[in-house]
Protein backbone atom coordinates (compact mmCIF):
# COMPACT_ATOMS: atom_id res chain seq x y z
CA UNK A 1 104.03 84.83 103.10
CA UNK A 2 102.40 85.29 99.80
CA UNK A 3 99.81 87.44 98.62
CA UNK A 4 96.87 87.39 95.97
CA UNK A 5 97.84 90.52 93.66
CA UNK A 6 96.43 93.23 95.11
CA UNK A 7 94.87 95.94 92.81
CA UNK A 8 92.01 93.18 91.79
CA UNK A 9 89.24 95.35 90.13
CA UNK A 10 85.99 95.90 91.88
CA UNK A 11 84.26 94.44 90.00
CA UNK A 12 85.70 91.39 89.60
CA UNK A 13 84.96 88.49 91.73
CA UNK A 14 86.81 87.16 94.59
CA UNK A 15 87.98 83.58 92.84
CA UNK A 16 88.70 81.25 95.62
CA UNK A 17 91.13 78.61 94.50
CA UNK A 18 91.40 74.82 96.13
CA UNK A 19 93.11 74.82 99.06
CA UNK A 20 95.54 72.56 100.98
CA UNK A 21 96.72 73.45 104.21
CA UNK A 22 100.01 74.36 102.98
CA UNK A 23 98.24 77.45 101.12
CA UNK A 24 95.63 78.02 103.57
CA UNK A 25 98.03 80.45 105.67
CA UNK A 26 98.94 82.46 102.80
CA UNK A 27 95.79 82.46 101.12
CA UNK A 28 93.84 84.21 104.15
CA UNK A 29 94.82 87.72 104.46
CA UNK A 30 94.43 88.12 100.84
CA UNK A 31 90.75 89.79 100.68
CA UNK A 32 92.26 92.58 103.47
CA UNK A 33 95.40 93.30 101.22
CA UNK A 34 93.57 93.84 98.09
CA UNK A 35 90.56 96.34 100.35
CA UNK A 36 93.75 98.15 101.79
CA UNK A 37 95.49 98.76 98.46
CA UNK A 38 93.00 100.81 97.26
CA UNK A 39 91.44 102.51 100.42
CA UNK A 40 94.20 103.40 102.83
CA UNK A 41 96.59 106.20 102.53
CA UNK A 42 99.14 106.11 105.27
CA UNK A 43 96.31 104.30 107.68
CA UNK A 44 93.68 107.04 106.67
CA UNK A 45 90.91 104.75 105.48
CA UNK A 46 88.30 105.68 102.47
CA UNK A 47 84.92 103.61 104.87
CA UNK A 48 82.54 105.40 101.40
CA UNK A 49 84.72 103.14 99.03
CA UNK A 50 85.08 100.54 101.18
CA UNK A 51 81.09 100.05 101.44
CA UNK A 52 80.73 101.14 97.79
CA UNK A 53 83.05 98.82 96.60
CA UNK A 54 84.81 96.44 98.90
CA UNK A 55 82.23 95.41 101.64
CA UNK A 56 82.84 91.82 99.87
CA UNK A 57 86.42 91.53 100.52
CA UNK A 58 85.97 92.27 104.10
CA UNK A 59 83.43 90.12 104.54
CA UNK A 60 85.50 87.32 102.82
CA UNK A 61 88.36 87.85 104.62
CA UNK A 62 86.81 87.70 108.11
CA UNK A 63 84.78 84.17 106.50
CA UNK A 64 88.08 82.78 105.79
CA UNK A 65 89.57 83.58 109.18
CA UNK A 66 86.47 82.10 111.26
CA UNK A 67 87.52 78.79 110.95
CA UNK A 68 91.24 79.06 110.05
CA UNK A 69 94.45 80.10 112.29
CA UNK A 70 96.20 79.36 115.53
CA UNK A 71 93.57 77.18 117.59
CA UNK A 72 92.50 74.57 115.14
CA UNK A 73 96.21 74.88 112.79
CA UNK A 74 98.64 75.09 115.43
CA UNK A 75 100.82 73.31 113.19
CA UNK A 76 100.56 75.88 110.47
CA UNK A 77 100.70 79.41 112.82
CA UNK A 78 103.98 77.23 114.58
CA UNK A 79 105.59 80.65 115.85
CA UNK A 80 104.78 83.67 117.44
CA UNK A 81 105.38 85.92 114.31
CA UNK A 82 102.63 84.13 112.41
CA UNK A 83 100.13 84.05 115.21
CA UNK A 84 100.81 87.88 116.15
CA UNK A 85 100.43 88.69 112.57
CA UNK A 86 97.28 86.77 112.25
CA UNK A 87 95.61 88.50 115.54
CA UNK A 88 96.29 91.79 114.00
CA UNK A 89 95.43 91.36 110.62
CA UNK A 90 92.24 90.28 111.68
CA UNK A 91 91.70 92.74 114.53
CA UNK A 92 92.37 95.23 111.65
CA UNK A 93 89.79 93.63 109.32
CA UNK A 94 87.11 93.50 112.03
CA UNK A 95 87.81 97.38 112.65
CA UNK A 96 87.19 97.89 108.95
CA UNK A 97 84.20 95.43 109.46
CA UNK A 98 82.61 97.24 112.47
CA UNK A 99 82.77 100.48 110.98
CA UNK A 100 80.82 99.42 108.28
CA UNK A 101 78.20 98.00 110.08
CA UNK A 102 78.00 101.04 112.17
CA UNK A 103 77.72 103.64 109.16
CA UNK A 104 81.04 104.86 108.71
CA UNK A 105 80.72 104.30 105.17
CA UNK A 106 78.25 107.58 104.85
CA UNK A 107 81.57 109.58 105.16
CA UNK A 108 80.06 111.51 108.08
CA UNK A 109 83.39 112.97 109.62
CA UNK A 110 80.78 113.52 112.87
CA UNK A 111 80.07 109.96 113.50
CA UNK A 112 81.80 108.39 116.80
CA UNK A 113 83.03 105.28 117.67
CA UNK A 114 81.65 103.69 120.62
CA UNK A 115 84.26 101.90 122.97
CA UNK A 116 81.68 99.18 123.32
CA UNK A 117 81.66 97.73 120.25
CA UNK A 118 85.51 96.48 121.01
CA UNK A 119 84.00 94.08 124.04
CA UNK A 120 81.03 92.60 122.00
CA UNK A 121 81.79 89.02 121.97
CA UNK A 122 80.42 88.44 118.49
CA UNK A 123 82.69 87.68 116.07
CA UNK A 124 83.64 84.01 115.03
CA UNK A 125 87.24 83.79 114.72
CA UNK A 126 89.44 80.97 114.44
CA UNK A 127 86.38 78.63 115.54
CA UNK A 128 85.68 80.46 118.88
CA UNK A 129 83.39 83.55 119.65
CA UNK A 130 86.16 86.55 120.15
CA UNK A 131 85.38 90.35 120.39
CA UNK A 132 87.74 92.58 119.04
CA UNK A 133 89.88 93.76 122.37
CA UNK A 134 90.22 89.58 123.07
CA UNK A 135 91.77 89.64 119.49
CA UNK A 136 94.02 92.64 120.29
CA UNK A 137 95.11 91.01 123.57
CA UNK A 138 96.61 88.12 121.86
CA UNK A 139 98.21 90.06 119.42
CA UNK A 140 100.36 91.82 122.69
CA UNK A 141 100.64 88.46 124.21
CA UNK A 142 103.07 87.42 121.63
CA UNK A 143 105.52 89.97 123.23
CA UNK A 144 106.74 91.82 120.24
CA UNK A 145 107.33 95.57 121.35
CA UNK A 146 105.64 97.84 118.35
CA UNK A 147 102.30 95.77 118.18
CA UNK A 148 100.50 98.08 119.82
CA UNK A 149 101.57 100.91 116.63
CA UNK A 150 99.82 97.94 114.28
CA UNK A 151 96.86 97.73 115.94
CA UNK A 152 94.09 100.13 114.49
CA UNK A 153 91.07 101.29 116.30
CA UNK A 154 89.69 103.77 113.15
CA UNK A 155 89.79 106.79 115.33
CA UNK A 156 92.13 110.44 114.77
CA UNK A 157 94.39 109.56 117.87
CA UNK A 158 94.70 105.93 117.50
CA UNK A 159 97.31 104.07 115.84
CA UNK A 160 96.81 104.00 111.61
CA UNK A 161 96.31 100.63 109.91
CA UNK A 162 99.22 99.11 108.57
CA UNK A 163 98.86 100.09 104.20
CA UNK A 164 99.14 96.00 103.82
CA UNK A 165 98.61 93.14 105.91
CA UNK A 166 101.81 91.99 108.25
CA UNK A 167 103.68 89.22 106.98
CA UNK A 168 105.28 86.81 109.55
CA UNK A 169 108.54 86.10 107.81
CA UNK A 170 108.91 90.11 108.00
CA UNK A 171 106.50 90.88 110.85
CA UNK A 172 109.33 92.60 112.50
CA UNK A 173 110.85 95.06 110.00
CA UNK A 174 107.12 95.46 109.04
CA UNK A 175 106.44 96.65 112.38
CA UNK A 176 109.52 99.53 112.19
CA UNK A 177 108.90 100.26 108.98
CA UNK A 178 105.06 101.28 109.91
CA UNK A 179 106.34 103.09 113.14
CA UNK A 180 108.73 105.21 110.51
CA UNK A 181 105.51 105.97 108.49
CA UNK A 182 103.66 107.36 111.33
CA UNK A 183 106.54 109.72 111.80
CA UNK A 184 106.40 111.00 108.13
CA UNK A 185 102.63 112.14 108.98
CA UNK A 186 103.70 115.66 110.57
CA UNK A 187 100.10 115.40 112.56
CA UNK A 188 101.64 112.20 114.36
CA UNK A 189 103.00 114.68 117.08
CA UNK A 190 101.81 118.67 117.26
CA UNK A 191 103.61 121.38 118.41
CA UNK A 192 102.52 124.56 120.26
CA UNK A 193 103.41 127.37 121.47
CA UNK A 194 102.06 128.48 124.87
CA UNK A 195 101.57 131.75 125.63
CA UNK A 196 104.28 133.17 127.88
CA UNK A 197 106.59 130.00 127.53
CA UNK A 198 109.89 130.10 125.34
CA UNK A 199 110.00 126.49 125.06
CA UNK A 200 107.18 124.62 122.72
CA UNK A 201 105.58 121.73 123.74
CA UNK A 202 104.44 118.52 121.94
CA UNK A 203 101.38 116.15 121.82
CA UNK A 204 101.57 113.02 120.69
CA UNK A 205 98.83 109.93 120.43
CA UNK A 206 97.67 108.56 123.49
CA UNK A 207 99.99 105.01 122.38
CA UNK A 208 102.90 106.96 123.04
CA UNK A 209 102.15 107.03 126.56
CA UNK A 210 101.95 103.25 127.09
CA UNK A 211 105.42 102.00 126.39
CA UNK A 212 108.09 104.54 127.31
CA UNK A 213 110.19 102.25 129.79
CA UNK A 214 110.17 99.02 127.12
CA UNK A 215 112.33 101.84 125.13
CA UNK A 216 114.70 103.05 127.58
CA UNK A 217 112.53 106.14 127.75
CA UNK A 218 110.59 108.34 124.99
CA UNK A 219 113.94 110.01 124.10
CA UNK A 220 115.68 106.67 122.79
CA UNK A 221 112.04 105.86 121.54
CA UNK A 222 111.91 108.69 119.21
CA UNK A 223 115.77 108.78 117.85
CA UNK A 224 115.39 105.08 116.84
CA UNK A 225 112.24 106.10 114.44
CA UNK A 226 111.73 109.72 113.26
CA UNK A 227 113.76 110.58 110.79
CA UNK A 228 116.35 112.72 110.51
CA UNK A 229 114.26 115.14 107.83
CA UNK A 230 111.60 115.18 110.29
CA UNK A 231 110.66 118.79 111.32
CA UNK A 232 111.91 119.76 115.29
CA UNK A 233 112.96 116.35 115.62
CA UNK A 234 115.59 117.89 118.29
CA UNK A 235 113.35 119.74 119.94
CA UNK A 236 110.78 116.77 120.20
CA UNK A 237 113.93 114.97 121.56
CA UNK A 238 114.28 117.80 124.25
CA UNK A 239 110.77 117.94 124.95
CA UNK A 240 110.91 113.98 125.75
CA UNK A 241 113.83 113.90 127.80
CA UNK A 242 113.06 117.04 129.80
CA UNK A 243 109.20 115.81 130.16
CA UNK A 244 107.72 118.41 128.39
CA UNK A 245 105.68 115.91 125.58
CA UNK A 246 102.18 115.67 126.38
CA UNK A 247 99.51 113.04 125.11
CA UNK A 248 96.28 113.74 123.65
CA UNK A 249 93.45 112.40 125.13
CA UNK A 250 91.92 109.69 122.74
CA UNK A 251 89.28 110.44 120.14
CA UNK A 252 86.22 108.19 118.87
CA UNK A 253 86.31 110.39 115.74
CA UNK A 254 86.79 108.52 112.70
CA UNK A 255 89.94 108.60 111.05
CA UNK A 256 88.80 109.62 107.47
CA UNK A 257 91.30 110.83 104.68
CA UNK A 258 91.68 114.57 104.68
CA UNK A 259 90.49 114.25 100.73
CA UNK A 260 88.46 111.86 98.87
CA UNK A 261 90.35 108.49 97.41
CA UNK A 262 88.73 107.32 94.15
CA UNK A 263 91.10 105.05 91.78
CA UNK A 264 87.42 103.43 90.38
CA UNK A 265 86.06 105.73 87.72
C-alpha cells in the first residue's frame, strides 16, 4: 500500500486527487499518516498540535473512510490483512478524533478519558453507524495475534499508536515491529523493589494480561520481542515464568509526550 508523502506542511491544503477504485484503498489512510508523522513519538501523541494544526487531516481521513472499506468494497479489502488494517487505522483515527472533541488538545495532563465514549454509536464508518469498541472488535475478529498492541485507546497504560498507519501487504511484520518499539520504551514494564523481598517484581500494561496462553505463556511472549539490550530482560523473564509480573490497573489519563513536539515554527 502506498502513501501520500507524509511531512505535508500545515499549512498546505489537503489536495484530493480523482479517484478510481483501484486508488481508493491506498489513497485513504493518507490524512492519518501525514497527522502521525509529525505528532507521535513512539505512540505519545502531541493532541495541542494536533488541534492547532492538524484537526483537518483527521477530519479528512475519517470523511474518506465513512463511505469507503470492507462493506460496500469487498472486492477491494479481499483479505483479512487489508480489512484488519483498515479497522485499526480507523479505530486509531477516531481515538485521535474523540480526543479532540473532548479537549485533549488544551494539553491538560489532568483530563480523563471516559470509557463511554468507546460505546457511542456515532461515527459513520464504512456506510454504517459504528462506535469505536464495534471498530476494535473487528479489527480482533480478523484473528491476527498482536492486534490488540495496535490498537490505541490515548491513555498511559494502554497500548501506543502505531508512528504510521498499518499497511496490509506488511500488516504482519508491522505488527512485530510495533510490539519491539513498545519494548524500547523502558516505562513499557516497571520494576520495583519491595520492601523485605530479594526478588523485584514487574508491572506491565493491563494488554499484557489478555493474551498469555496464544504465546505459549508470558515467558515465550517476552523472549520473542524485547530485545536483547533491554535492561533486566532476564529477570523480567524470571519474573514471568515464576509468576511474579504484575499488571497495572488501566488509566483514563491521557497519554501526552513527556516534552512538547513542535517541528512548525
Amino acid at each position: 500500500m502506498m502513501f501520500l508523502i507524509v511531512g505535508t506542511p500545515a499549512c498546505e491544503q489537503f489536495e484530493e486527487p480523482e479517484l478510481d477504485l483501484e486508488h481508493l484503498y491506498s489513497y485513504t489512510p493518507a490524512p492519518l499518516a501525514i497527522v502521525l508523522s509529525a505528532a507521535a513519538v513512539n505512540g505519545r501523541i502531541n493532541y495541542p498540535l494536533i488541534a492547532r494544526d492538524y484537526g483537518d487531516y483527521i477530519d479528512r481521513f475519517i470523511e474518506l473512510c465513512a463511505e469507503a472499506g470492507p462493506n460496500s468494497h469487498p472486492e477491494v479489502y479481499f483479505e483479512t490483512r487489508h480489512r484488519a488494517a483498515y479497522y485499526v487505522n480507523v479505530h486509531n483515527g477516531l481515538i485521535l478524533q474523540t480526543w479532540m472533541k473532548h479537549g485533549a488538545a488544551s494539553g491538560d495532563v489532568d483530563l480523563r478519558f471516559d470509557p463511554a465514549w468507546l460505546d457511542e454509536r456515532i461515527h459513520r464508518i464504512d456506510g454504517e453507524v459504528v462506535s469505536i469498541r464495534d471498530l476494535a472488535d473487528l479489527a480482533l475478529q480478523q484473528g491476527y495475534e498482536l492486534t490488540p498492541f495496535a490498537l490505541a485507546s490515548g491513555t498511559v497504560t494502554g497500548p501506543p499508536m502505531p508512528s504510521t498507519p498499518l499497511e496490509a501487504e506488511t500488516y504482519d511484520r508491522a505488527l512485530e515491529r510495533h510490539v519491539r518499539v513498545i519494548f524500547t520504551d523502558e516505562r513499557t514494564v516497571q520494576r520495583i523493589q519491595e520492601p523485605g523481598s530479594d526478588r523485584p517484581l514487574f508491572y506491565g500494561p493491563p494488554v499484557f494480561a489478555q493474551y498469555p496462553d496464544r504465546f505459549g505463556g508470558l515467558e515465550a511472549f517476552f523472549d520473542l520481542f524485547i530485545p536483547e539490550t533491554y535492561p533486566h530482560k532476564l529477570d523480567l523473564l524470571r519474573a514471568a515464568h515464576e509468576g511474579t509480573l504484575r499488571f497495572r490497573q488501566p488509566s483514563d489519563r491521557i497519554n501526552l509526550p513527556d516534552a512538547p513536539l513542535d517541528p512548525i515554527q
